[in-house]
N, C-alpha and C. Protein backbone atom coordinates (compact mmCIF):
# COMPACT_ATOMS: atom_id res chain seq x y z
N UNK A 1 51.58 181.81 170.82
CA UNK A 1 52.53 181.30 169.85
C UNK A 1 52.02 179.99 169.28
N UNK A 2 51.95 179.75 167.92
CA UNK A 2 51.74 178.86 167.44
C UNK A 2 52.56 177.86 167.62
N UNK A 3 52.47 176.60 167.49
CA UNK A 3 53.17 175.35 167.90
C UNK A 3 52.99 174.22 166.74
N UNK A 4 54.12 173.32 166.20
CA UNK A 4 54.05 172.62 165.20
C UNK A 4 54.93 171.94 165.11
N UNK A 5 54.81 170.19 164.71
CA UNK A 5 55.90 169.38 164.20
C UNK A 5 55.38 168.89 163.28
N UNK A 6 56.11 168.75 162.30
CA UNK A 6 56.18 167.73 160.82
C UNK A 6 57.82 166.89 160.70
N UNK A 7 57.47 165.79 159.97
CA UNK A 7 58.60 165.28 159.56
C UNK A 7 58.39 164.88 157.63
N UNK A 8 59.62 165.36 157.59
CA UNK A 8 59.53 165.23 155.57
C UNK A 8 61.03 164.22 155.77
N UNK A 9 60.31 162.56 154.79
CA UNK A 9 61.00 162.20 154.11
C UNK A 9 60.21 160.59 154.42
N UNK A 10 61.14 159.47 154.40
CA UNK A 10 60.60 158.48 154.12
C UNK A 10 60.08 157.72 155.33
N UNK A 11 58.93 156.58 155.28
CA UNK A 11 58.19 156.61 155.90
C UNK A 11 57.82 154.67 155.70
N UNK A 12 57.95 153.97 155.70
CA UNK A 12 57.17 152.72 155.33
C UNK A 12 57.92 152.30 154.03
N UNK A 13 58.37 152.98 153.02
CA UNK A 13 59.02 152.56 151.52
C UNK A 13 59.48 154.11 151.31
N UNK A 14 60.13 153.87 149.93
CA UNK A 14 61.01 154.84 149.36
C UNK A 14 59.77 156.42 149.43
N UNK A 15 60.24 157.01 149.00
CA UNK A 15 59.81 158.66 148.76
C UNK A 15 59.61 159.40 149.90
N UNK A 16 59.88 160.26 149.51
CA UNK A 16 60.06 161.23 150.67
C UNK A 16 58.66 162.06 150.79
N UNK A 17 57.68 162.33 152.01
CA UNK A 17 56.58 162.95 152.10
C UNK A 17 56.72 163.93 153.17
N UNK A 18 55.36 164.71 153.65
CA UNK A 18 55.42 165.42 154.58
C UNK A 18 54.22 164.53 155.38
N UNK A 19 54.86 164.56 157.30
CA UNK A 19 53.54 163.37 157.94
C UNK A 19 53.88 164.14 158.92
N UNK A 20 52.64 164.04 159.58
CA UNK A 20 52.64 164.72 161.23
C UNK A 20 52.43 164.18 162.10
N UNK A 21 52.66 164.26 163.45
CA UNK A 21 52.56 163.19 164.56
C UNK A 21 51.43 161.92 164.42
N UNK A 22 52.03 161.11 164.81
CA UNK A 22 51.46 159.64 164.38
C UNK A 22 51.24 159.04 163.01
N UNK A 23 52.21 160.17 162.37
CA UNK A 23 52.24 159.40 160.85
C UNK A 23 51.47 159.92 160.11
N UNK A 24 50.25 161.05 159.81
CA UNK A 24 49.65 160.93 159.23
C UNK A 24 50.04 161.75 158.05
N UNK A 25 49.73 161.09 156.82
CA UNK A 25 50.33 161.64 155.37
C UNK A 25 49.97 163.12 155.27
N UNK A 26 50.71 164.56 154.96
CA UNK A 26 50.32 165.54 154.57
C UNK A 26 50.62 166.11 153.12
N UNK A 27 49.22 165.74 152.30
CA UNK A 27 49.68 165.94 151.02
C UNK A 27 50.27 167.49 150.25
N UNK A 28 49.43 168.17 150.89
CA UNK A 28 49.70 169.26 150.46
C UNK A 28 50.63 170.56 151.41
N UNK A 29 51.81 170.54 151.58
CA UNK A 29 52.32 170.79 152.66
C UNK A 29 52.32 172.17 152.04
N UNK A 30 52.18 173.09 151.06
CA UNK A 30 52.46 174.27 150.84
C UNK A 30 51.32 175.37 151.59
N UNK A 31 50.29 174.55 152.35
CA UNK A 31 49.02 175.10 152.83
C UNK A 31 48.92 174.88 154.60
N UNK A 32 50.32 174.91 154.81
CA UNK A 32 50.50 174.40 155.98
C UNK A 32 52.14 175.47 156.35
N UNK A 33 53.01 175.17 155.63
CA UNK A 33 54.43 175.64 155.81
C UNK A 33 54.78 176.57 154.66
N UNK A 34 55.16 177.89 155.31
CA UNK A 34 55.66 179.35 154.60
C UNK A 34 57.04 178.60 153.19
N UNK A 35 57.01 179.03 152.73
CA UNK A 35 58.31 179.02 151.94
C UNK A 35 59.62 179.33 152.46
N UNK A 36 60.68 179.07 152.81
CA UNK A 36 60.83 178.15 152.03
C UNK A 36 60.96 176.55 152.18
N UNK A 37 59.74 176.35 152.98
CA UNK A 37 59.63 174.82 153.65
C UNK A 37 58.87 173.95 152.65
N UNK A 38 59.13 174.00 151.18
CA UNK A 38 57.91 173.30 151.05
C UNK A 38 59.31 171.85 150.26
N UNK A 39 58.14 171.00 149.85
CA UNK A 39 59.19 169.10 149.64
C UNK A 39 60.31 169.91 148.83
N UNK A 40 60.25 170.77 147.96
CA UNK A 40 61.18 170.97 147.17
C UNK A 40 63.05 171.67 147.57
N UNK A 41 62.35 172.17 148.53
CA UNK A 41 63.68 173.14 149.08
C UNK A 41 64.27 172.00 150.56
N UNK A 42 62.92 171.12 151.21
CA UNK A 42 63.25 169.98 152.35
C UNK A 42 64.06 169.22 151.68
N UNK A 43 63.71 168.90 150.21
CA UNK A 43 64.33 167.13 149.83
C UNK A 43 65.61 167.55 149.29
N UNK A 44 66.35 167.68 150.63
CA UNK A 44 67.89 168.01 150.32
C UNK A 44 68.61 169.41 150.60
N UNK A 45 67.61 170.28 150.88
CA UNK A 45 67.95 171.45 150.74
C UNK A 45 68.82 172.08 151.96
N UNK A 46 68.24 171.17 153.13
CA UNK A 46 69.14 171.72 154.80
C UNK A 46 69.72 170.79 155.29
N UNK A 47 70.07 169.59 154.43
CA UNK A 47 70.93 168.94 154.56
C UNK A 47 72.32 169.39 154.96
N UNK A 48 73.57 168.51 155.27
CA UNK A 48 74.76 168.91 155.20
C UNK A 48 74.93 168.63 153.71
N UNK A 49 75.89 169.65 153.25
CA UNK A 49 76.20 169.65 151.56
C UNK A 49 77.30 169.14 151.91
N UNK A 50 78.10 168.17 150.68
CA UNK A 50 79.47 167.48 150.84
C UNK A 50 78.78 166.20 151.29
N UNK A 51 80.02 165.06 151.59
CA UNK A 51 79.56 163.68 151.70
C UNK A 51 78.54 163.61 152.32
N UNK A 52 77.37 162.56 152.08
CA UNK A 52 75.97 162.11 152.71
C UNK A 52 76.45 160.84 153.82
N UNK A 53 76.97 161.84 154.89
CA UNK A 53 77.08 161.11 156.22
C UNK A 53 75.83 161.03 156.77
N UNK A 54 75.08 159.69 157.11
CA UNK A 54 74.43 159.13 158.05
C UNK A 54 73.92 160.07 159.18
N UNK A 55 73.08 160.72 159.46
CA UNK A 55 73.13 161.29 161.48
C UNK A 55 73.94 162.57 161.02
N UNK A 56 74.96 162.63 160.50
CA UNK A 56 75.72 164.39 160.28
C UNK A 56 74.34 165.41 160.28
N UNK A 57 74.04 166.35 161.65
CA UNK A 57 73.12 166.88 161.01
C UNK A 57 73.31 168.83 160.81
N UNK A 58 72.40 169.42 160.56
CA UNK A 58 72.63 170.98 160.19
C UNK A 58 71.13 171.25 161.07
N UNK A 59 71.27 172.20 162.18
CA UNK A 59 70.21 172.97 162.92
C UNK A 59 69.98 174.47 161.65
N UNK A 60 68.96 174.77 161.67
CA UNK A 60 68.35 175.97 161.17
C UNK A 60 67.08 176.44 162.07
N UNK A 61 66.84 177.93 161.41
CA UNK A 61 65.80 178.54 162.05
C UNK A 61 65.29 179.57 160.58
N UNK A 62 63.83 178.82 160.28
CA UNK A 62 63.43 179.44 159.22
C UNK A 62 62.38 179.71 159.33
N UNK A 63 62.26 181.11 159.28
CA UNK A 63 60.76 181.51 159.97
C UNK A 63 60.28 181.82 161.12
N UNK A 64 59.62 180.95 161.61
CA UNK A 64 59.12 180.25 163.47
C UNK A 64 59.50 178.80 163.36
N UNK A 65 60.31 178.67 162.64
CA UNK A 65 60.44 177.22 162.68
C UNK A 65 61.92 176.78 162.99
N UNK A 66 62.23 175.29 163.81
CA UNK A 66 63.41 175.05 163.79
C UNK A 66 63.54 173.71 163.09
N UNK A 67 64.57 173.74 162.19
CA UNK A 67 64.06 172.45 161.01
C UNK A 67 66.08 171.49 161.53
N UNK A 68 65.40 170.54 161.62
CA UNK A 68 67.00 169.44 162.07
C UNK A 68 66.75 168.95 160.74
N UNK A 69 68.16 169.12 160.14
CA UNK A 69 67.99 167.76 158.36
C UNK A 69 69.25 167.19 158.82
N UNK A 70 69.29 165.90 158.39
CA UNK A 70 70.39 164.85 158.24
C UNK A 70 70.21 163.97 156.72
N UNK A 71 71.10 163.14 156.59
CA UNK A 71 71.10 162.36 155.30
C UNK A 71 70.70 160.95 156.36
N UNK A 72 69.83 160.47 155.60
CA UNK A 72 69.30 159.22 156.42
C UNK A 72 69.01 157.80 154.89
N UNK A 73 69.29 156.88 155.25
CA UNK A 73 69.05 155.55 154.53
C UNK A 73 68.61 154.41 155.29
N UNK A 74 67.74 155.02 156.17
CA UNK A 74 67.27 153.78 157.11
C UNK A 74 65.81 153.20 156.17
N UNK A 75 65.62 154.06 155.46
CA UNK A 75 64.22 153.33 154.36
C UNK A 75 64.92 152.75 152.98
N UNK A 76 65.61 153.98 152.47
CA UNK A 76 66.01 154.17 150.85
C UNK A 76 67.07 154.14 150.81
N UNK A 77 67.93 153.47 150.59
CA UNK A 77 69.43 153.16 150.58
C UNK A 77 70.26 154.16 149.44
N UNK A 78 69.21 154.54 148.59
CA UNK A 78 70.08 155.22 147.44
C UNK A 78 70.61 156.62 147.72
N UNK A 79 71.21 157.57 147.05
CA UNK A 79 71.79 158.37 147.57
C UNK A 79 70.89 159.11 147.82
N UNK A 80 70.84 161.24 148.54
CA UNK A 80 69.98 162.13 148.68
C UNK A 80 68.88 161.50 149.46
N UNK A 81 69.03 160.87 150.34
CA UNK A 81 67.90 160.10 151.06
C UNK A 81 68.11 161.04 152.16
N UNK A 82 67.08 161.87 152.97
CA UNK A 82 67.56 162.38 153.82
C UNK A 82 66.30 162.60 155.10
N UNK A 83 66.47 162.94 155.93
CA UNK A 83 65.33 163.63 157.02
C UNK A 83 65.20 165.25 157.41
N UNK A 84 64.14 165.37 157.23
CA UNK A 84 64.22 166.75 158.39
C UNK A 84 63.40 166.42 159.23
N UNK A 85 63.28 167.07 160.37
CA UNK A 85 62.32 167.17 161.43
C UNK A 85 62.15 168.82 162.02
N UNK A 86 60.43 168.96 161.58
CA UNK A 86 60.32 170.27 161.61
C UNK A 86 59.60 170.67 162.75
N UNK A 87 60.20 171.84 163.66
CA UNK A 87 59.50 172.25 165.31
C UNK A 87 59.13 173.56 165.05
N UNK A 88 58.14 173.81 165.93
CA UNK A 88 58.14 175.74 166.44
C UNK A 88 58.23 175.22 167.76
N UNK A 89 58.63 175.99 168.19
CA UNK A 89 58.81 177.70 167.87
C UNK A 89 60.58 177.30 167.31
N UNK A 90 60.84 178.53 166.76
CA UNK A 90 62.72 178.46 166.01
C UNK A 90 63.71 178.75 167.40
N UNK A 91 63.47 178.53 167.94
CA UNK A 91 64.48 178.91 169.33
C UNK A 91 64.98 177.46 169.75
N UNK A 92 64.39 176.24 169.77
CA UNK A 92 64.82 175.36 170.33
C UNK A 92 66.78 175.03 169.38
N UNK A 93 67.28 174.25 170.83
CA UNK A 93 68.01 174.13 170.79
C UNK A 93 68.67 172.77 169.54
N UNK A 94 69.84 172.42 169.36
CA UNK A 94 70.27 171.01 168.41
C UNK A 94 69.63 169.95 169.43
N UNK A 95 70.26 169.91 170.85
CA UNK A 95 69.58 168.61 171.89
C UNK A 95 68.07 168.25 171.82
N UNK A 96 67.40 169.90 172.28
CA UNK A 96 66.09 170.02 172.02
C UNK A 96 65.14 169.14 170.68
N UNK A 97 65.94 169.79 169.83
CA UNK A 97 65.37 169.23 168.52
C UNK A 97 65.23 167.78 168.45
N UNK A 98 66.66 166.70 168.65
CA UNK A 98 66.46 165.75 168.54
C UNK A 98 65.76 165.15 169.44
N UNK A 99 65.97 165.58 170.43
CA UNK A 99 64.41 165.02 171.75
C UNK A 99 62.72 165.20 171.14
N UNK A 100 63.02 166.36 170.71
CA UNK A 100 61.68 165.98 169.97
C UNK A 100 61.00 165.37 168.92
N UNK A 101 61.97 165.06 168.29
CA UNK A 101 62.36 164.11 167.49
C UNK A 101 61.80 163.10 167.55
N UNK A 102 62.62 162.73 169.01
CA UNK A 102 62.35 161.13 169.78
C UNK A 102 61.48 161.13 170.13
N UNK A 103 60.84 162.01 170.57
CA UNK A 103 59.27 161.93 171.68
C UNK A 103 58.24 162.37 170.80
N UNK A 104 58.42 162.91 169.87
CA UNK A 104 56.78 163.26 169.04
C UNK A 104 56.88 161.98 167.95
N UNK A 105 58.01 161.82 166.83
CA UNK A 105 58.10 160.72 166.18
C UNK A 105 59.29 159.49 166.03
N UNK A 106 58.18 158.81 167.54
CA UNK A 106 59.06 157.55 167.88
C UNK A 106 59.05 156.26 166.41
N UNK A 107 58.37 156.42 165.51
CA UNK A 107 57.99 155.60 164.40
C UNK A 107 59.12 155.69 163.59
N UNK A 108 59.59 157.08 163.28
CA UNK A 108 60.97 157.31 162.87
C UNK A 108 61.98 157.12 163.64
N UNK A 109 62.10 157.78 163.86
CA UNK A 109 63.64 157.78 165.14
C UNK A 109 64.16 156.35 165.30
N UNK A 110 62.87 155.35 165.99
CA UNK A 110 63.58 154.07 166.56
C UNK A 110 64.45 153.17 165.26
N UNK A 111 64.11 153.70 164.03
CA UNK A 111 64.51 153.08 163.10
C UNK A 111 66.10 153.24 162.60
N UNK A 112 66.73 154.47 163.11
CA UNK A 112 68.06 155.07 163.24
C UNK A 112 68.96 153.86 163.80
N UNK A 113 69.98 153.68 162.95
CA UNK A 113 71.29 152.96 163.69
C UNK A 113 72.28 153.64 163.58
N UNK A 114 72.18 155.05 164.00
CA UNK A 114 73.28 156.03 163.50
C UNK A 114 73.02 157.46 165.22
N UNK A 115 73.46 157.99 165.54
CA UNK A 115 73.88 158.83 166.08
C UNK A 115 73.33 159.93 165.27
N UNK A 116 72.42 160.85 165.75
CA UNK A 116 72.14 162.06 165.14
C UNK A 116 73.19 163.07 165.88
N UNK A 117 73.97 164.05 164.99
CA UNK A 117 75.03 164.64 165.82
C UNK A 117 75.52 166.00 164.89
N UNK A 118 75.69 167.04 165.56
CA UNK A 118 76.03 168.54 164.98
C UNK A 118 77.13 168.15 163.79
N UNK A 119 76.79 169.18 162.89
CA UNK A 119 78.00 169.35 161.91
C UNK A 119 79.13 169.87 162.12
């Protein structure tokens, strides 16, 4: 079984990208992640829809993948600011997810003053 984390969204300043453990920029994420994972359908797309609560987050399973999105403004204060954090295999759990979260990208995470928490 293949195995994979990415995180799409902001990083150091505004815009939202795709980076993989330890940060490193992935420009071209469509050569990497099936559809429908690519920035366009991430930047906003598995979000919670309705108010952009902080940490409110939505578990999915797309593909082999298990993707956590929340609305986040710990970089970009303006609205549609959001995170995903993307795992394989798609089985892991909401707890799971955010543990890995924490433990593959501590660069993000520690920056949270919010509670990541089910919809």
């Amino acid at each position: 079984m293949r195995t994979g984390a990415y995180y799409f969204g902001c990083h150091g300043q505004a815009g939202h990208f795709l980076w993989g453990p330890g940060m490193g920029k992935i420009w071209r994420e469509e050569h990497i992640l099936p559809l429908p994972l690519h920035a366009s359908v991430l930047d906003g797309g598995y979000a919670p829809q309705g108010p952009e609560v902080e940490g409110l987050a939505l578990l999915h399973r797309v593909h082999d993948w298990t993707v956590l999105a929340f609305w986040d403004r710990s970089v970009d204060t303006r609205g549609k600011c959001n995170s995903v954090f993307l795992f394989q295999p798609n089985t892991l759990t909401f707890e799971q997810a955010v543990e890995h979260a924490r433990v593959i990208f501590p660069e993000v995470y520690s920056r949270f003053q919010f509670q990541i928490r089910p919809c």
